[in-house]
Every structure is written in C-alpha cells, then in structure tokens.
C-alpha atoms as a PDB file:
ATOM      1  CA  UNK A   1       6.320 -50.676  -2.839  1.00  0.00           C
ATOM      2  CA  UNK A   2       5.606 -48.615  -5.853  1.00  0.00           C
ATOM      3  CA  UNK A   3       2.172 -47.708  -4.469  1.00  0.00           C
ATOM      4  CA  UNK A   4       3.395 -46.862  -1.517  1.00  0.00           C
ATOM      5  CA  UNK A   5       6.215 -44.779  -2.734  1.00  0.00           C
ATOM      6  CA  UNK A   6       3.256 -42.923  -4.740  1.00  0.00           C
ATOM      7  CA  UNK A   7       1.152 -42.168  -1.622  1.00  0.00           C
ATOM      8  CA  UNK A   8       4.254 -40.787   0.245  1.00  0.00           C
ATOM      9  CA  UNK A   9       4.938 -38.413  -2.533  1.00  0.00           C
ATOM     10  CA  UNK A  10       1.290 -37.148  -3.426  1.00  0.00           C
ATOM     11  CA  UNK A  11       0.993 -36.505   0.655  1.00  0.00           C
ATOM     12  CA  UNK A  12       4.407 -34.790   0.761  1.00  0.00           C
ATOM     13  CA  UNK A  13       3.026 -32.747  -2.482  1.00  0.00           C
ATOM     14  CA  UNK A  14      -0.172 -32.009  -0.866  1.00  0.00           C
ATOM     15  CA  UNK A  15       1.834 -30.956   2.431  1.00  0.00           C
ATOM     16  CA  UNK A  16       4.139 -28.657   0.674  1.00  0.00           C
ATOM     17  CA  UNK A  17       0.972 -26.900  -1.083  1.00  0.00           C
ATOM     18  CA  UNK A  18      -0.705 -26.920   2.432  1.00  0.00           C
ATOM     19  CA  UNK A  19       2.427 -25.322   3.483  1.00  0.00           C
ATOM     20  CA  UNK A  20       3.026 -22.799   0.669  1.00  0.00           C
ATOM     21  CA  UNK A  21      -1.025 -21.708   1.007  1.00  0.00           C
ATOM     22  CA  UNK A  22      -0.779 -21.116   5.103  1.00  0.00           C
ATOM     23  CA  UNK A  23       2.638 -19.026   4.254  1.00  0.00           C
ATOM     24  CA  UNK A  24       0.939 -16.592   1.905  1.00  0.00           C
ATOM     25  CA  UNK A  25       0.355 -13.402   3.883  1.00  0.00           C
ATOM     26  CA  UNK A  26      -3.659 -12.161   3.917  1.00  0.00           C
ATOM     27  CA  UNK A  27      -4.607  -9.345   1.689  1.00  0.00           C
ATOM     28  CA  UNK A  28      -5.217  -7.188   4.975  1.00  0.00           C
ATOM     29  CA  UNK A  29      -1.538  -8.444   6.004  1.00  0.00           C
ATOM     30  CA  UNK A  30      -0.567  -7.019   2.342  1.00  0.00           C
ATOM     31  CA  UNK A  31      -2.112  -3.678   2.332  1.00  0.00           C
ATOM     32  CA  UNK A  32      -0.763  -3.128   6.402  1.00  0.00           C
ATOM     33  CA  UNK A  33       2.749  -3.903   4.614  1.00  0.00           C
ATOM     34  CA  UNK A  34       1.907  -1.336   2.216  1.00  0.00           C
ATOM     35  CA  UNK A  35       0.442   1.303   3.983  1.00  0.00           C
ATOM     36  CA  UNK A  36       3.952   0.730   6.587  1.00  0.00           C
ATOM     37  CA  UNK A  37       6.265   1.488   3.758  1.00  0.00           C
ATOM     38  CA  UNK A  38       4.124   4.461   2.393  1.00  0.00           C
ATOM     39  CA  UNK A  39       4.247   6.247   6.002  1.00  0.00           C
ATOM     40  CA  UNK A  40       7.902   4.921   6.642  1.00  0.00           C
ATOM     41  CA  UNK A  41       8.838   6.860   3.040  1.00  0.00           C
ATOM     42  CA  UNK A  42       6.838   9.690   3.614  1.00  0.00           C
ATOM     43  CA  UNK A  43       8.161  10.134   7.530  1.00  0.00           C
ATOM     44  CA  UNK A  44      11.757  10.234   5.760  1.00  0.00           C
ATOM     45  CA  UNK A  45      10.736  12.622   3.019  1.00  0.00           C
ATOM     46  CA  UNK A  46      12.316  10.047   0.427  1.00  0.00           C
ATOM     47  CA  UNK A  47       9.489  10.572  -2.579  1.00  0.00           C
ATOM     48  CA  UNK A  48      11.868   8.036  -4.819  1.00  0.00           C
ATOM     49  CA  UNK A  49      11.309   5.358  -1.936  1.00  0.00           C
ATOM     50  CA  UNK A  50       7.200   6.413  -2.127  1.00  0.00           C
ATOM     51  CA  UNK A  51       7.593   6.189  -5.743  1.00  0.00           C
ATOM     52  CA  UNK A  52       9.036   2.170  -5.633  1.00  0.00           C
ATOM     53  CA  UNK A  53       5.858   1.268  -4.750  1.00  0.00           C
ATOM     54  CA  UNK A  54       4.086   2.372  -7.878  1.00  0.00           C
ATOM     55  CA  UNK A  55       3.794   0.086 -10.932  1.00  0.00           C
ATOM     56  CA  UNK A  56       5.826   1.600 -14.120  1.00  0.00           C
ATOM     57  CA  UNK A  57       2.262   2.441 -15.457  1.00  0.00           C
ATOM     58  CA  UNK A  58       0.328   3.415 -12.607  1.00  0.00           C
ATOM     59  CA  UNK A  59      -1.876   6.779 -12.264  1.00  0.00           C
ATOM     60  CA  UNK A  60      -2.826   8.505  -9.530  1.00  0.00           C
ATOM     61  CA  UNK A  61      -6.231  10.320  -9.718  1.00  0.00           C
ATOM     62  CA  UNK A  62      -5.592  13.610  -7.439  1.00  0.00           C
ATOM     63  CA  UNK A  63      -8.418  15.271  -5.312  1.00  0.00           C
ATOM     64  CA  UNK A  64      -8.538  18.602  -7.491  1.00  0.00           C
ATOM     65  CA  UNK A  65      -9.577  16.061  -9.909  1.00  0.00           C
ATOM     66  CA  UNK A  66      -6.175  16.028 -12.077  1.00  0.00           C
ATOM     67  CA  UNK A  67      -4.581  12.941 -13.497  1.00  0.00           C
ATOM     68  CA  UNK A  68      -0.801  11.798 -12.927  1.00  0.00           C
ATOM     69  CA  UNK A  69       0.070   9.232 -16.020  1.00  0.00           C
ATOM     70  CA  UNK A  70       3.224   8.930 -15.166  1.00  0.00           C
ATOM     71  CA  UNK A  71       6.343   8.693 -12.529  1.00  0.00           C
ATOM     72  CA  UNK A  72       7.261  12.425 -12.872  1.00  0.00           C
ATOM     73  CA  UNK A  73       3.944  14.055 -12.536  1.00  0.00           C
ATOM     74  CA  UNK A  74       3.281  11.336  -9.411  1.00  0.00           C
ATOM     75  CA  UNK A  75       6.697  12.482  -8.264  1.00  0.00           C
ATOM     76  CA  UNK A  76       5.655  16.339  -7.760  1.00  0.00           C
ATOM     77  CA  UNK A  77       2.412  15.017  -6.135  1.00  0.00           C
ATOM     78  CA  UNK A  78       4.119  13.281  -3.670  1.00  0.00           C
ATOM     79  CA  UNK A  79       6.516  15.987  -3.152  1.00  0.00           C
ATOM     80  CA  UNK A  80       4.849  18.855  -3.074  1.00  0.00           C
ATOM     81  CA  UNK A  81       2.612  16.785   0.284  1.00  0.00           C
ATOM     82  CA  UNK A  82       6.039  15.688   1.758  1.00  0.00           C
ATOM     83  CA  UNK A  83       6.813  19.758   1.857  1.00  0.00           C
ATOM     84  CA  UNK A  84       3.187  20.501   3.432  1.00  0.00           C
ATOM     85  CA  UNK A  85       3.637  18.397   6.519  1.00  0.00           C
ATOM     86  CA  UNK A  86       3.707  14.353   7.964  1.00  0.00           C
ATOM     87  CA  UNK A  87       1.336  12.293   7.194  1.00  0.00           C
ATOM     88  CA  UNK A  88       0.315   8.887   8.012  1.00  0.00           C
ATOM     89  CA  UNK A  89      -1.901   6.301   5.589  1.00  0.00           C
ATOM     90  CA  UNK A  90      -4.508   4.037   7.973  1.00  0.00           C
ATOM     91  CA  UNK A  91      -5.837   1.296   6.274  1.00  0.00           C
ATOM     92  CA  UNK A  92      -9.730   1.332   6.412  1.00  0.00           C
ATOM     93  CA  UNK A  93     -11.045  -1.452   4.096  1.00  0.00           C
ATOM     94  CA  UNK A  94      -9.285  -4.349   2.057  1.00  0.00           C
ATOM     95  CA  UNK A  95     -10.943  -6.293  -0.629  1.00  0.00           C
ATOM     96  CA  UNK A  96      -9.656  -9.040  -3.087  1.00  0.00           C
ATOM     97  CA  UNK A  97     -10.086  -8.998  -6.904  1.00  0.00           C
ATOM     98  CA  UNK A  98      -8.453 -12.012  -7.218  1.00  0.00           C
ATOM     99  CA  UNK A  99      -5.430 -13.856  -6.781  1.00  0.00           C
ATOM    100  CA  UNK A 100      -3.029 -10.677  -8.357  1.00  0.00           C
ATOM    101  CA  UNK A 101      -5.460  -7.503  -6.934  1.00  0.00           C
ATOM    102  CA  UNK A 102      -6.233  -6.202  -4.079  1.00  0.00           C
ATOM    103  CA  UNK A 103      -8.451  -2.904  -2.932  1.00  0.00           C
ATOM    104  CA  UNK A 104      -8.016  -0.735   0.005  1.00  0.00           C
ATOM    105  CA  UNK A 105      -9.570   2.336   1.284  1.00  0.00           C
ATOM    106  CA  UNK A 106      -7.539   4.323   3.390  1.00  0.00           C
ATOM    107  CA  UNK A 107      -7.648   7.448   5.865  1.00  0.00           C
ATOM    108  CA  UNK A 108      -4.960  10.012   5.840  1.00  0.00           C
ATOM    109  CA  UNK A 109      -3.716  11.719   8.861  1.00  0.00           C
ATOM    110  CA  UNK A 110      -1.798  14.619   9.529  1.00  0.00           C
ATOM    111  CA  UNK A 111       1.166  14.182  12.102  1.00  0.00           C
ATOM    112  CA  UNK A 112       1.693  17.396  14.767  1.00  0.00           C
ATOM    113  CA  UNK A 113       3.706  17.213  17.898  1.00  0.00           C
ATOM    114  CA  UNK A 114       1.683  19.583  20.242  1.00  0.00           C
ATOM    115  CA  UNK A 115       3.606  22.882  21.126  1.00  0.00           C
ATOM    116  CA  UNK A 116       5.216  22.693  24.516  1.00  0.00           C
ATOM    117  CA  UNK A 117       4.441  18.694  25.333  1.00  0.00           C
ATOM    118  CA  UNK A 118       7.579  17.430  23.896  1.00  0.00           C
ATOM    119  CA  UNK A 119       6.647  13.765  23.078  1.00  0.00           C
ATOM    120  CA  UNK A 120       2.745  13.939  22.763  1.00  0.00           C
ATOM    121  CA  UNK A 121       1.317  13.417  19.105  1.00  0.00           C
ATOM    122  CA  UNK A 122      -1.540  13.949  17.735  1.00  0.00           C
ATOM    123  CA  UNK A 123      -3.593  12.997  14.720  1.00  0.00           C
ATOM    124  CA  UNK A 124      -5.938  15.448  12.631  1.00  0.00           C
ATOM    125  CA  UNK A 125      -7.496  13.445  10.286  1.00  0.00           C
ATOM    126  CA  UNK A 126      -7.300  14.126   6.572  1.00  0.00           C
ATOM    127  CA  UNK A 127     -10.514  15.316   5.110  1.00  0.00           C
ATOM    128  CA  UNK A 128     -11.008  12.420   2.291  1.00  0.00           C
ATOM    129  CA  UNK A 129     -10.095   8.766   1.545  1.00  0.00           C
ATOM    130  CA  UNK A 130      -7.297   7.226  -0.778  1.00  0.00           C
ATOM    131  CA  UNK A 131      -8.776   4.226  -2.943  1.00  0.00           C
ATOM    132  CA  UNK A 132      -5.920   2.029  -3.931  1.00  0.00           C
ATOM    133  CA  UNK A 133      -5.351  -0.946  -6.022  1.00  0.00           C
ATOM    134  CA  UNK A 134      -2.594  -2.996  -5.715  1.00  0.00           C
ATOM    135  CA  UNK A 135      -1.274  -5.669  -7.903  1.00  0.00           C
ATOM    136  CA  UNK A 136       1.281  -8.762  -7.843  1.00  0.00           C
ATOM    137  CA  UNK A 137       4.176  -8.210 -10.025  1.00  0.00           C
ATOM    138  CA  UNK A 138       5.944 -10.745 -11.391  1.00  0.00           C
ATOM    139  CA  UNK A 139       8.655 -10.900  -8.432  1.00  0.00           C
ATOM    140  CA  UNK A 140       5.385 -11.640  -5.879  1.00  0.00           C
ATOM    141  CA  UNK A 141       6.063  -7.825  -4.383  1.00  0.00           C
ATOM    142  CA  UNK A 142       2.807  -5.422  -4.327  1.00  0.00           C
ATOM    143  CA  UNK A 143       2.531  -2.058  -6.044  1.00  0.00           C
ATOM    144  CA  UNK A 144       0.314   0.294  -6.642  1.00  0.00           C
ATOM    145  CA  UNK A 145      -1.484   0.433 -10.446  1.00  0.00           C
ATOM    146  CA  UNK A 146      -4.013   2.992  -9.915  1.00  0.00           C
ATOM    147  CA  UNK A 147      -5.070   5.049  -6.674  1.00  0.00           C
ATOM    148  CA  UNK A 148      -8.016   7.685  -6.301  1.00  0.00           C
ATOM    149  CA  UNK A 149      -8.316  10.425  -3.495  1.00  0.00           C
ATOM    150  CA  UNK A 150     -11.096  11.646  -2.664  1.00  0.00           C
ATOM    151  CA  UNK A 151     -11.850  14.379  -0.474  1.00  0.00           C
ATOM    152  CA  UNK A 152     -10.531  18.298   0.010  1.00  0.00           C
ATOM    153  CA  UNK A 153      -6.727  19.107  -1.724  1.00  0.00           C
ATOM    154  CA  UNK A 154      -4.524  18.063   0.858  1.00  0.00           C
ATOM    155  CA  UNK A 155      -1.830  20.124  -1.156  1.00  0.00           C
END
C-alpha cells in the first residue's frame, strides 16, 4: 500500500510539473504580450502606462546616441514620440538568455489614416530597430531592463 501510495504521488507530482511547464507562455508569446501593451499605451498617449513596463533600473539607449538612466529622462523620451505621431512596435526576432531573459528585435511603424479614405491605414515603417531585453521580476510579469534603438531619430 505504501508503495503504491508513493507511485500515485510522484506521478501526480510529475503531472502537475508537466502541467505547470505546458502552461508557461513561449518567449515569442512573451515579447507579442509586450510589444501589445507598448502599442496599446502608446495608441492612448498614457507614457505612465509605457513606463510600467520598465524595470526601476532600466536604461534606454536613444538613436541620437544619448542615454536615459532613469524613469524621468525615459519619461520625456517616450513623450516627446507620443507628441510626434502613432506608432506601432512589430516584433521581429525573440531569443532566450535563460529562464529570467529574453531578447527581441523589433520594427517600428508609423500609424497614418490616408486623407480622404476614412478607415484605410497605413504603415510607414520606422527607419531603425529597437533591441530589447526583458526580464522576469519577482511577481513572474516581464519588463524591460535595457533597450537600444538603432536607426534615424524618430523624435
């Protein structure tokens, strides 16, 4: 009986980890989740709901080459490309570090509604690529720790 009771319980163990493995989302299911929020924020103009998905410490290396170190200065980054227009993030690439990291390349494109059509929307892509890494935080959400553009000033 005890045996058996030990087999039941190492298979219901192994089940449950079977089960909590096939539940975790893919890092390319991750970074879509991501890049949704990002262009759901930015669509809305909310640069505090952009900023949520930026570790505490994170930097932001712009395409003129500056450096953001901290929420503020990525705050007028973010802001000052909310004021030039909509834009939407397309993941490109998405590579794993490890079990806490993953890296993305993405496109940016810039939203216009053509004169006189109404409803029809166009994309002009951005001239450059955004080179994220994202990592776990302790609550199992994903944020952003550092990002790179590359690519002409969008601002």
């Amino acid at each position: 009986m005890k045996r058996s009771l030990s087999f039941v319980l190492a298979f219901v163990t192994a089940g449950m980890a079977v089960f909590s493995w096939a539940a975790e989302p893919s890092p390319q299911q991750i970074a879509e989740s991501r890049a949704a929020e990002w262009n759901a924020a930015f669509a809305r103009g909310k640069v505090d709901d952009i900023l949520s998905l930026y570790t505490d410490n994170a930097i932001l290396l712009q395409p003129n080459g500056a450096v953001s170190r901290s929420m503020p200065e990525i705050r007028e980054f973010w802001r000052l490309l909310i004021e030039k227009g909509v834009y939407a993030m397309d993941i490109v690439t998405v590579r794993s570090g490890d079990d806490d990291t993953i890296i993305t390349t993405a496109t940016l494109s810039d939203i216009k509604s053509l004169q006189n059509s109404g409803r029809q929307i166009m994309k002009y892509r951005y001239n450059g690529v955004l080179y994220s890494v994202f990592k776990r935080q302790p609550d199992g959400s994903w944020k952003a720790k550092a990002q790179e553009w590359s690519g002409s000033n969008p601002i």
